[in-house]
C-alpha atoms as a PDB file:
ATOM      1  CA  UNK A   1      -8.826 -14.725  19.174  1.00  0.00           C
ATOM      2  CA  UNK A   2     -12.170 -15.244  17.410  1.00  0.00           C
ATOM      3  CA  UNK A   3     -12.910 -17.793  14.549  1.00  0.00           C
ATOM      4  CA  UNK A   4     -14.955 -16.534  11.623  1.00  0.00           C
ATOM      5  CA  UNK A   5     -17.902 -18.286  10.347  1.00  0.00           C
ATOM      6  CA  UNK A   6     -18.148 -15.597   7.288  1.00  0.00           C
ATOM      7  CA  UNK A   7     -15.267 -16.134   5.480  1.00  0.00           C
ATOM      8  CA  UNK A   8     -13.624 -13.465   7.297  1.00  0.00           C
ATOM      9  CA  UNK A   9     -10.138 -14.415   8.408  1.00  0.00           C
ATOM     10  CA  UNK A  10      -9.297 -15.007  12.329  1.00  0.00           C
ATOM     11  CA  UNK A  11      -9.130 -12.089  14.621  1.00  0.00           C
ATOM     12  CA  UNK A  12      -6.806 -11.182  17.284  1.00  0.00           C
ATOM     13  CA  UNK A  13      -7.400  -8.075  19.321  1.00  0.00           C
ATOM     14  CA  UNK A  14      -4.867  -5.677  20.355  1.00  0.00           C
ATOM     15  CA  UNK A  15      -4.934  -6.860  23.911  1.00  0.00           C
ATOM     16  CA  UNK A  16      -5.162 -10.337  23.058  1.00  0.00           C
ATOM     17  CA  UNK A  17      -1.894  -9.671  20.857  1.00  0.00           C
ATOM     18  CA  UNK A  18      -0.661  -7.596  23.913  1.00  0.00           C
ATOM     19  CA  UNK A  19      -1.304 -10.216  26.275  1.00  0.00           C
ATOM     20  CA  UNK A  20       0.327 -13.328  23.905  1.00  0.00           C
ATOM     21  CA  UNK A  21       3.095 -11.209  22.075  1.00  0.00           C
ATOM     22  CA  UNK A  22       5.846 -14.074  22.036  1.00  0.00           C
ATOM     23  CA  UNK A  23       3.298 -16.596  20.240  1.00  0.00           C
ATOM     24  CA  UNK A  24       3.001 -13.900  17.182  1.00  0.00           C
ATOM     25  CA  UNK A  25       5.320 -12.898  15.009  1.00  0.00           C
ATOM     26  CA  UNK A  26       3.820  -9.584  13.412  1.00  0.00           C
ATOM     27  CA  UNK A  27       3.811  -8.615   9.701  1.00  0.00           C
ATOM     28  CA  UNK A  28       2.934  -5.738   8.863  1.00  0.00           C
ATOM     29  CA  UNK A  29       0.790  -5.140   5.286  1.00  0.00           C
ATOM     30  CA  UNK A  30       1.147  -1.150   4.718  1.00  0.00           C
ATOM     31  CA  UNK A  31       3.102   0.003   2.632  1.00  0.00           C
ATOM     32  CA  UNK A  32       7.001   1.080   3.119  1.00  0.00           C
ATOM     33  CA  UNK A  33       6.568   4.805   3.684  1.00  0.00           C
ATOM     34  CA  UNK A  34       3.457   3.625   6.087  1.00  0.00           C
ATOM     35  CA  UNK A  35       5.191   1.420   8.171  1.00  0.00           C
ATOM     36  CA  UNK A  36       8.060   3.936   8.631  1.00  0.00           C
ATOM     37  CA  UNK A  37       6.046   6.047   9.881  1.00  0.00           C
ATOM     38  CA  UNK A  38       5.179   4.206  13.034  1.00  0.00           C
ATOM     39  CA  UNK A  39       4.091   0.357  13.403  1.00  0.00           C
ATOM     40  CA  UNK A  40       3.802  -2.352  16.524  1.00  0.00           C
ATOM     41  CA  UNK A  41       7.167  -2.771  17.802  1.00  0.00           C
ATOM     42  CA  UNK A  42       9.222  -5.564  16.460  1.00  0.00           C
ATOM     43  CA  UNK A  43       6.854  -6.072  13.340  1.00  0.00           C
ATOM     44  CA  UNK A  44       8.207  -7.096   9.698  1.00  0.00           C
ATOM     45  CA  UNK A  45       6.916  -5.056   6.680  1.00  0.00           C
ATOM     46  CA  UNK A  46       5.851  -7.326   3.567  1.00  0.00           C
ATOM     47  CA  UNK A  47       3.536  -4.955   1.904  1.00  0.00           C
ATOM     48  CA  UNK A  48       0.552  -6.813   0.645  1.00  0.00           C
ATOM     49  CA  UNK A  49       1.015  -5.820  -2.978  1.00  0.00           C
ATOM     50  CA  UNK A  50       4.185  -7.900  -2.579  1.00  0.00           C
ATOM     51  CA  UNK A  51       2.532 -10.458  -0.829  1.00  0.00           C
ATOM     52  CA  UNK A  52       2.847 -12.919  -3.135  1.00  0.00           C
ATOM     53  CA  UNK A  53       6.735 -12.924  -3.278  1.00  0.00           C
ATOM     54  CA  UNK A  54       6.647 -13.738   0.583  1.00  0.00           C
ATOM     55  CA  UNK A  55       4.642 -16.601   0.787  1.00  0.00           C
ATOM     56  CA  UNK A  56       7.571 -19.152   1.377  1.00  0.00           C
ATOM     57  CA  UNK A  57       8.597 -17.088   4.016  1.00  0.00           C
ATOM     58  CA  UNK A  58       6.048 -16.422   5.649  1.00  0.00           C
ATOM     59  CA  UNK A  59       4.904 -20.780   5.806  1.00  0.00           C
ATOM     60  CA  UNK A  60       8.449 -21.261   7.713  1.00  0.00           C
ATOM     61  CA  UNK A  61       7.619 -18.395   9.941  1.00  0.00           C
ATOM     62  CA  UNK A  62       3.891 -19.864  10.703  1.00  0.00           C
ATOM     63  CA  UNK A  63       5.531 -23.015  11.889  1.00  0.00           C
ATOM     64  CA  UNK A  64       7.877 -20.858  13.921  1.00  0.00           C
ATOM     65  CA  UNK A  65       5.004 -19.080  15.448  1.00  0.00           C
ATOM     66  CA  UNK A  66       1.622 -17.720  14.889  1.00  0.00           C
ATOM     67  CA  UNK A  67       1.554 -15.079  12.389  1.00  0.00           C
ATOM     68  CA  UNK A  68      -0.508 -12.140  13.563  1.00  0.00           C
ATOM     69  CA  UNK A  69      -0.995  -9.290   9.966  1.00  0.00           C
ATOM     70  CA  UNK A  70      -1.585  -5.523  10.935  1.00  0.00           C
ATOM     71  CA  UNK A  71      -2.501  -2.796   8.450  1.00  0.00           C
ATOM     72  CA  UNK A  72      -3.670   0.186   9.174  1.00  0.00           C
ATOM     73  CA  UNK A  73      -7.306  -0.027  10.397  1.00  0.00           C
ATOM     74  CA  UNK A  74      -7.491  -4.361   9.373  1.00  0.00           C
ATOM     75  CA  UNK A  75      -8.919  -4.221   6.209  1.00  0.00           C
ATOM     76  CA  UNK A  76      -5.950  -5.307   4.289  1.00  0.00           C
ATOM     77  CA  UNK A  77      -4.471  -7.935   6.933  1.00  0.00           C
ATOM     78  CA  UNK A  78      -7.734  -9.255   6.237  1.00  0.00           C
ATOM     79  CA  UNK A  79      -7.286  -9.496   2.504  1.00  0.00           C
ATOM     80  CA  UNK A  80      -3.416 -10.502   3.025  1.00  0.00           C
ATOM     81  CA  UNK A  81      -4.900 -13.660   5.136  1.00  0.00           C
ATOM     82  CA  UNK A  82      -7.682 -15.032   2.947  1.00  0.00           C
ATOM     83  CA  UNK A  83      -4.612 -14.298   0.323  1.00  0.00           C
ATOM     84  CA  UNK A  84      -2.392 -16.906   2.706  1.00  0.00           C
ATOM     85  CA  UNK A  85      -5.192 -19.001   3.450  1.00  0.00           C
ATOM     86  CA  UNK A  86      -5.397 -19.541  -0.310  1.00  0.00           C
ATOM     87  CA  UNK A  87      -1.524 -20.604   0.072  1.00  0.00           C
ATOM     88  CA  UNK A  88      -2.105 -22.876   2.785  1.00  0.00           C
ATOM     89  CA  UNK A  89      -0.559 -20.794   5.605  1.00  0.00           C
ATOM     90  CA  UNK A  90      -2.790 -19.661   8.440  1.00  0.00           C
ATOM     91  CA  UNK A  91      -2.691 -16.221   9.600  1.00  0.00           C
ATOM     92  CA  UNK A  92      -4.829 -13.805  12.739  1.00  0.00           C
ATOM     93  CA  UNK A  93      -5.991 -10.559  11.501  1.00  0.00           C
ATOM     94  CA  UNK A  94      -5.069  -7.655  13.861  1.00  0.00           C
ATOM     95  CA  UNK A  95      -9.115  -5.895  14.648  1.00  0.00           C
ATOM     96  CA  UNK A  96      -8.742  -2.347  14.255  1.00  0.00           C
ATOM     97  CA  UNK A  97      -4.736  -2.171  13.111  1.00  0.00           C
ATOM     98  CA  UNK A  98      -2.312   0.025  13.759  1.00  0.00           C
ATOM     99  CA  UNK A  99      -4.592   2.935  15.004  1.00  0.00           C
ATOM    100  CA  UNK A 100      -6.480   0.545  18.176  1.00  0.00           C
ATOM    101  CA  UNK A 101      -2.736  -0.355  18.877  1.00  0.00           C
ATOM    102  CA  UNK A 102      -1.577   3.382  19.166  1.00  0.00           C
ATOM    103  CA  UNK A 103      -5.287   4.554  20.906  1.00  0.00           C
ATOM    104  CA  UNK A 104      -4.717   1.577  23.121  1.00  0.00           C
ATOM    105  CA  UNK A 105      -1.465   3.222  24.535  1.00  0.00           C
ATOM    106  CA  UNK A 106       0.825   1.048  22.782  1.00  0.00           C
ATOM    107  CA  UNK A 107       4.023   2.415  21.316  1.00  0.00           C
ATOM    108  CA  UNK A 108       5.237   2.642  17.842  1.00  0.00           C
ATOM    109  CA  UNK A 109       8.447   2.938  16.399  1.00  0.00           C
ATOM    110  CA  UNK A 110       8.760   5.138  13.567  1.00  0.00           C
ATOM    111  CA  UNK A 111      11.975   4.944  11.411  1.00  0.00           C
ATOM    112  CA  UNK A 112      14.482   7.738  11.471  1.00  0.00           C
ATOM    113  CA  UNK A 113      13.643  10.896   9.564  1.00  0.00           C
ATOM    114  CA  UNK A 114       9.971   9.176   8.131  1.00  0.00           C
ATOM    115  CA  UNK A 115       8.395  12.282   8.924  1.00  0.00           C
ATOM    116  CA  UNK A 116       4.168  12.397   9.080  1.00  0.00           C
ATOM    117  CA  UNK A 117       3.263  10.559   6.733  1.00  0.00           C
ATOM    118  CA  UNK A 118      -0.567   9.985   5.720  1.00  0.00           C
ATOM    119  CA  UNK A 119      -2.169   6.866   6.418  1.00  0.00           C
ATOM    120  CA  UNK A 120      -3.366   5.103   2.698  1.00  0.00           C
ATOM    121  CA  UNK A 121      -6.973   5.342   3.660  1.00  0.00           C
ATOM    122  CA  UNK A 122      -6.518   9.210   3.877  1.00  0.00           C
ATOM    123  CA  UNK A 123      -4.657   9.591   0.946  1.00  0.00           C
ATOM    124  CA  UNK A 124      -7.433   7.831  -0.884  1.00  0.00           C
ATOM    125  CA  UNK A 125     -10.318   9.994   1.151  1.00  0.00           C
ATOM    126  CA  UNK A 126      -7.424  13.316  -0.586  1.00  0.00           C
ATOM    127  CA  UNK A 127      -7.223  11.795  -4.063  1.00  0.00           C
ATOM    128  CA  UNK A 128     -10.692  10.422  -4.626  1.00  0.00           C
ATOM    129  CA  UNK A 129     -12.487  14.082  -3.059  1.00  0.00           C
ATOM    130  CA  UNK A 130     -10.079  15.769  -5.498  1.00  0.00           C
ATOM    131  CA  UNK A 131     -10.663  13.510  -8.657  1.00  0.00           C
ATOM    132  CA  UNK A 132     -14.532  14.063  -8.063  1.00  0.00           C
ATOM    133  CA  UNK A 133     -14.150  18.031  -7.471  1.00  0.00           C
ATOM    134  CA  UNK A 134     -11.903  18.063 -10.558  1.00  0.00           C
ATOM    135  CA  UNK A 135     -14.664  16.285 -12.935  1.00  0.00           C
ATOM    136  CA  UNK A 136     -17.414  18.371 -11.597  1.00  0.00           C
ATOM    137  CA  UNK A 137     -15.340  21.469 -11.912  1.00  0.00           C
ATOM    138  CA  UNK A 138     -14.375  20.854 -15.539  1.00  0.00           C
ATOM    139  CA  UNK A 139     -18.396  19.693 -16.046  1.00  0.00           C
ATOM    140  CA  UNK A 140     -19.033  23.162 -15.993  1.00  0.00           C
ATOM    141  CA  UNK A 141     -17.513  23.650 -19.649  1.00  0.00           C
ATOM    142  CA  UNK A 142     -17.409  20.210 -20.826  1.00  0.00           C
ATOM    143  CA  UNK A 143     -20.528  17.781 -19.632  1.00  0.00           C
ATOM    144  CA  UNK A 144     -18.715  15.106 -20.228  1.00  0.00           C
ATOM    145  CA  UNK A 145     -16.153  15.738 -17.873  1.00  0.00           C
ATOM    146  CA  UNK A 146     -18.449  14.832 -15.089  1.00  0.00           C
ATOM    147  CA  UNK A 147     -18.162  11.296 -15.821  1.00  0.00           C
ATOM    148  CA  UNK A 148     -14.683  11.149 -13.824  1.00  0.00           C
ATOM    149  CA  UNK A 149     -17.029  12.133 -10.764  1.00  0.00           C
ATOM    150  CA  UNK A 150     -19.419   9.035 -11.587  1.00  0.00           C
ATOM    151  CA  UNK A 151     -16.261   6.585 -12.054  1.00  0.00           C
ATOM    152  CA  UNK A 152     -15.073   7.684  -8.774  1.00  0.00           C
ATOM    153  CA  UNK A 153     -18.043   7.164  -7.255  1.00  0.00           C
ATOM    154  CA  UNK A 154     -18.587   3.044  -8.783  1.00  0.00           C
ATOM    155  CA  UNK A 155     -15.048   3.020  -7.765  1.00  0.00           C
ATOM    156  CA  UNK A 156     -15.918   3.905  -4.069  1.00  0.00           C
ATOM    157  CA  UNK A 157     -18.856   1.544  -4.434  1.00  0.00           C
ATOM    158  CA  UNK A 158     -17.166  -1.683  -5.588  1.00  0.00           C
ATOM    159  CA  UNK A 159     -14.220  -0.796  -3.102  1.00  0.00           C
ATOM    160  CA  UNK A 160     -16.708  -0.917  -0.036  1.00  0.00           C
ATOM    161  CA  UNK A 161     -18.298  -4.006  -1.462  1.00  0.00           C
ATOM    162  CA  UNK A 162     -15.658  -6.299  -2.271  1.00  0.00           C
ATOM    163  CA  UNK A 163     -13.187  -5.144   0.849  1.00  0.00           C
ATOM    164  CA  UNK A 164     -10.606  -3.867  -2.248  1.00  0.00           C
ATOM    165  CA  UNK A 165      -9.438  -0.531  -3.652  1.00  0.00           C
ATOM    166  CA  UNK A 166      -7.320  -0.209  -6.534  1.00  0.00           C
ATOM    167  CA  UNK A 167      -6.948   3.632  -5.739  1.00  0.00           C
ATOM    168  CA  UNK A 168      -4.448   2.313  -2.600  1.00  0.00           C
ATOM    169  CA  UNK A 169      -3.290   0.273  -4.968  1.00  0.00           C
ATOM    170  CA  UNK A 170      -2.025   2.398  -7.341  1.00  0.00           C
ATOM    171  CA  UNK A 171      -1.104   5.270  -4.547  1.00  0.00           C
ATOM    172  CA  UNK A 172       0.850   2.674  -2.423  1.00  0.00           C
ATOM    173  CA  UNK A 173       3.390   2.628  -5.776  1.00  0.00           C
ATOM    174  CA  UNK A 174       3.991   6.116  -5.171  1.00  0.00           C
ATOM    175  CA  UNK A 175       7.602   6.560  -4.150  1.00  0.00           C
ATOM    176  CA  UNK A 176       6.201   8.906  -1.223  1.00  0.00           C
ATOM    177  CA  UNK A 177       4.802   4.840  -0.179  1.00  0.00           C
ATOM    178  CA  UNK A 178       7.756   3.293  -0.982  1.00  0.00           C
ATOM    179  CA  UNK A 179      10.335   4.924   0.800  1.00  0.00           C
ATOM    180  CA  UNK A 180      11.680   4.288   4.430  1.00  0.00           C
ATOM    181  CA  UNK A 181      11.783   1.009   4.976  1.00  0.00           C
ATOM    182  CA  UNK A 182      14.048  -1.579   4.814  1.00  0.00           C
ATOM    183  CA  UNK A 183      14.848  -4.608   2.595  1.00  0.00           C
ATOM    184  CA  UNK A 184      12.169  -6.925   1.542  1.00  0.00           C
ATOM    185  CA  UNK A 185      14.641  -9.801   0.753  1.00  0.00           C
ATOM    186  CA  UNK A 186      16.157  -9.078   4.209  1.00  0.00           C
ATOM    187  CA  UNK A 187      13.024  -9.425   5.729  1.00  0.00           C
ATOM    188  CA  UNK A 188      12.093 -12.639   4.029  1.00  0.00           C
ATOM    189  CA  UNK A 189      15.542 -13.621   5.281  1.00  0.00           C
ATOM    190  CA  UNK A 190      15.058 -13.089   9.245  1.00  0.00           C
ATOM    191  CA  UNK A 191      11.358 -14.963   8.437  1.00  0.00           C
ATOM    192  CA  UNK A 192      12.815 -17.718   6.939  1.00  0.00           C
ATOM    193  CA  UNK A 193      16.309 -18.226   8.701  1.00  0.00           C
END
C-alpha cells in the first residue's frame, strides 16, 4: 500500500488487496446497476453519491478492519476517501478498480439477471459524444446551437481537472444505475452490526 504525498488518498493494489483480503473490508462506490453487474467478491455497495448517509457506518467498520473503496477504474474511490478523510475515517483506494481486478484474473460476481451493463465512464464517453454531435448538428440551422458542443467540452475540461464529473452524476440517477442491487440500509446494517 503506498502513502500519498499529493493529497491523493492511500493506494492498495489489486495484488496487495489479493494478498491481505481478510484485513479489508471492500466497499464498493459505483453505482447499483454497476455493481450488479460484476464487482470483487464479498464487496458492499454504498454508492458515492450516497456517501454521505454511510459515514457512521463505515467509522465502525474502519475499526473493524481496513476499509479498502473500489470503483470502476479508482477515480471515484479516490474522491469517496478524501470525502472520508474529511469525516475522520481512513480509507485505501483500490489502483485501477474493478477492471485491474477482472484483467488480473480475479472473479466477479454479478447479481442475478443484471445483464451487461455499461460501465459509468462509457456511458459518459455515449452521452457526452452524442450531446456534442447533437449541438453541432443543429449548428447547421441555428448557430447558436453549437454552444451545447462548447459546454460539453468546459464540462470535459473541468471534469479532467478537478477529478469530478457531474455528467456521472446525473447518469448514475438513472434508474438503468439504480437497479440491481440490494438495500443500502441493509448494508449499513452488516457494516455497522
Amino acid at each position: 500500500m503506498t502513502q500519498s504525498t499529493t493529497g491523493r488518498p492511500a493506494q492498495l493494489t489489486v495484488p496487495e488487496l489479493e494478498a491481505r483480503r481478510p484485513e479489508f473490508t471492500v466497499i464498493d462506490v459505483r453505482t447499483p446497476g454497476e455493481y450488479a453487474s460484476g464487482h470483487i467478491p464479498g464487496a458492499h455497495n454504498v454508492p458515492l453519491d450516497r456517501l454521505g448517509e454511510a459515514v457512521s457506518a463505515l467509522r465502525v467498520a474502519a475499526q473493524q478492519a481496513q476499509l479498502a473503496l473500489v470503483c470502476a477504474s479508482g477515480n471515484r474511490s479516490d474522491s469517496a476517501c478524501r470525502t472520508l478523510a474529511d469525516a475522520g475515517v481512513t480509507a485505501s483506494s483500490v489502483r485501477g478498480g474493478t477492471t485491474a481486478w477482472t484483467q488480473q484474473g480475479h472473479p466477479a460476481d454479478r447479481a442475478e439477471g443484471a445483464g451487461d451493463r455499461w460501465p459509468m465512464e462509457r456511458q459518459v464517453r455515449l452521452a457526452a459524444g452524442s450531446l456534442v454531435l447533437a449541438g453541432l448538428a443543429a449548428g447547421l440551422a441555428r448557430p447558436r446551437a453549437r454552444l451545447l458542443s462548447a459546454a460539453i467540452g468546459a464540462g470535459l475540461v473541468f471534469s479532467a481537472v478537478t477529478g469530478t464529473c457531474g455528467m456521472a452524476t446525473v447518469l448514475g440517477k438513472l434508474p438503468y444505475n439504480r437497479s440491481g442491487a440490494g438495500d443500502l440500509d441493509a448494508v449499513l446494517e452488516r457494516l455497522a452490526g
